[in-house]
Protein backbone atom coordinates (compact mmCIF):
# COMPACT_ATOMS: atom_id res chain seq x y z
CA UNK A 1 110.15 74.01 122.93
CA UNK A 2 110.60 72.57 119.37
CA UNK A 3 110.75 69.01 119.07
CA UNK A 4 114.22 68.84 116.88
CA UNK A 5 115.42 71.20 119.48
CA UNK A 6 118.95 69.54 120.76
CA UNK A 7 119.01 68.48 124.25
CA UNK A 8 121.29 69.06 127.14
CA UNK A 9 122.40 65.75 128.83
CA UNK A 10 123.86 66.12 132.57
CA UNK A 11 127.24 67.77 132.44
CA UNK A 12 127.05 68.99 128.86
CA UNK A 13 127.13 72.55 129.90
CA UNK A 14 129.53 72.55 132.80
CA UNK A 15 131.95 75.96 133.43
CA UNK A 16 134.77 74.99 136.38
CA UNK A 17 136.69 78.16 137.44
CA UNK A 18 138.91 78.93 140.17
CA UNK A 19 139.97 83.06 141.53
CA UNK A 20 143.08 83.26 143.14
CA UNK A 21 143.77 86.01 145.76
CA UNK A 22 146.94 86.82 147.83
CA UNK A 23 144.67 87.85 150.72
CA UNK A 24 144.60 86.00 153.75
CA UNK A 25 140.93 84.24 153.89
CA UNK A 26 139.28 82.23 156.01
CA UNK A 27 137.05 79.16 154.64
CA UNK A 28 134.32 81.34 154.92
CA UNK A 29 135.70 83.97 153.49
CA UNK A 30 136.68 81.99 150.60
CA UNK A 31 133.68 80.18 149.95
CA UNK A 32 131.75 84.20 149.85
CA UNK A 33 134.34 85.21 147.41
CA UNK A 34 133.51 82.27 145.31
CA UNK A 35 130.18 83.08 145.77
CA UNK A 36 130.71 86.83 144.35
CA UNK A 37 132.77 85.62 141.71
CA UNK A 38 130.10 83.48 140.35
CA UNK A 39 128.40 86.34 139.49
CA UNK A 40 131.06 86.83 136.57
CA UNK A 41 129.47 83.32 134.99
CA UNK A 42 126.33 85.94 135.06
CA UNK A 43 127.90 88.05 133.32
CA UNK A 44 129.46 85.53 130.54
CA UNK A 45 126.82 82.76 130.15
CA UNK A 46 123.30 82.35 128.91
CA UNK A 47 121.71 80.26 130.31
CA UNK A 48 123.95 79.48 133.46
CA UNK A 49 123.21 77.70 136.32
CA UNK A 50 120.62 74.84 134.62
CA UNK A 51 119.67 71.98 136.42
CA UNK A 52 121.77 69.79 133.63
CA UNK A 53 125.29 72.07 134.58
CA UNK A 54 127.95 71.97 136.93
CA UNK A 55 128.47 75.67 137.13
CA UNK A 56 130.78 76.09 139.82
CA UNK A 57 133.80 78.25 140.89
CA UNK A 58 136.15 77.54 143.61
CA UNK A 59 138.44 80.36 145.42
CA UNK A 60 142.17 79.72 147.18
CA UNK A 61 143.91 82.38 149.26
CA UNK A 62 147.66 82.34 149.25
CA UNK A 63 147.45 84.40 153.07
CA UNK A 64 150.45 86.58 152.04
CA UNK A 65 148.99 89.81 151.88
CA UNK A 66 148.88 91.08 155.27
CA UNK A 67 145.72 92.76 156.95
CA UNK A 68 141.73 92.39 156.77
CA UNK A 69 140.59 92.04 153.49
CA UNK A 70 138.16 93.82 151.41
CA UNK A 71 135.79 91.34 150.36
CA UNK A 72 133.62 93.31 148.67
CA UNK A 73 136.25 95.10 146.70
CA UNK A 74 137.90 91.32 145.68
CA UNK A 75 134.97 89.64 145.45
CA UNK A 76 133.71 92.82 142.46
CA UNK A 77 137.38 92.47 140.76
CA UNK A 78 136.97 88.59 141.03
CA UNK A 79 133.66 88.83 138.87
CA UNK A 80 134.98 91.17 136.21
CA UNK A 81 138.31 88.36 136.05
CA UNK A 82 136.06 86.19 135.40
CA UNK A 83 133.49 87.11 132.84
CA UNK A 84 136.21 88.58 130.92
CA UNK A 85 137.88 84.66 131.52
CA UNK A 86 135.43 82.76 130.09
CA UNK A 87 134.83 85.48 127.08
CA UNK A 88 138.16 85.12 126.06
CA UNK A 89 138.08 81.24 126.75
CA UNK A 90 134.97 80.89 123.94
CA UNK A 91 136.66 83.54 121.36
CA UNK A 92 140.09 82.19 121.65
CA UNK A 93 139.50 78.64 121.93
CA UNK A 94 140.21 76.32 118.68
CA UNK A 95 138.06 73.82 116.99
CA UNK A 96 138.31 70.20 117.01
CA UNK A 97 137.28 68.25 113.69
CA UNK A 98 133.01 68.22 113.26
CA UNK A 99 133.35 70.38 116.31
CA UNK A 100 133.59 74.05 115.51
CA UNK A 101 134.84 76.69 117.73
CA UNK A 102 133.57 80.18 117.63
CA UNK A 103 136.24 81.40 115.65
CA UNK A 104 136.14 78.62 112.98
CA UNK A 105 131.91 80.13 112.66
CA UNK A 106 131.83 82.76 109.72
């Protein structure tokens, strides 16, 4: 590592998300959809997960779809939502002044 490299302090880095489904979950169900979901900060984020991050996604469950749900099935469209979220998040986000955004870079 180069010494003029910048440093990450705690926090710096952190990405807060939350999936929404109208499937009726229990709190362990929820928690492994958040848990597959997750996998669309993967997707999105270099490096994710860093001991100086707060990486963390949290899932509710409205119960009014009716029926077992298909976790798997949720939990691979909740991961797709979700990279594709935070893409658009960093492209479409706007500056603030000595702090570019992505779109203000040419």
């Amino acid at each position: 590592m180069r010494s003029n490299a910048p440093r990450a302090n705690r926090g710096d880095n952190s990405t807060i998300g939350v999936v929404a489904t109208n499937a009726r979950l229990t709190k362990a169900q929820a928690s492994y959809l958040a848990q597959l979901t997750d996998d669309g900060y993967s997707r999105a984020i270099w490096p994710v997960h860093t001991i100086v991050d707060g990486d963390t996604v949290f899932a509710v469950a409205t119960g009014s779809l009716p029926g077992e749900p298909d976790l798997i099935r949720i939990g691979a469209l909740a991961a797709d939502v979700m990279s594709t979220a935070v893409l658009r998040a960093a492209t479409q986000a706007t500056g603030l002044p000595n702090l570019p955004a992505v779109r203000d870079l040419k």
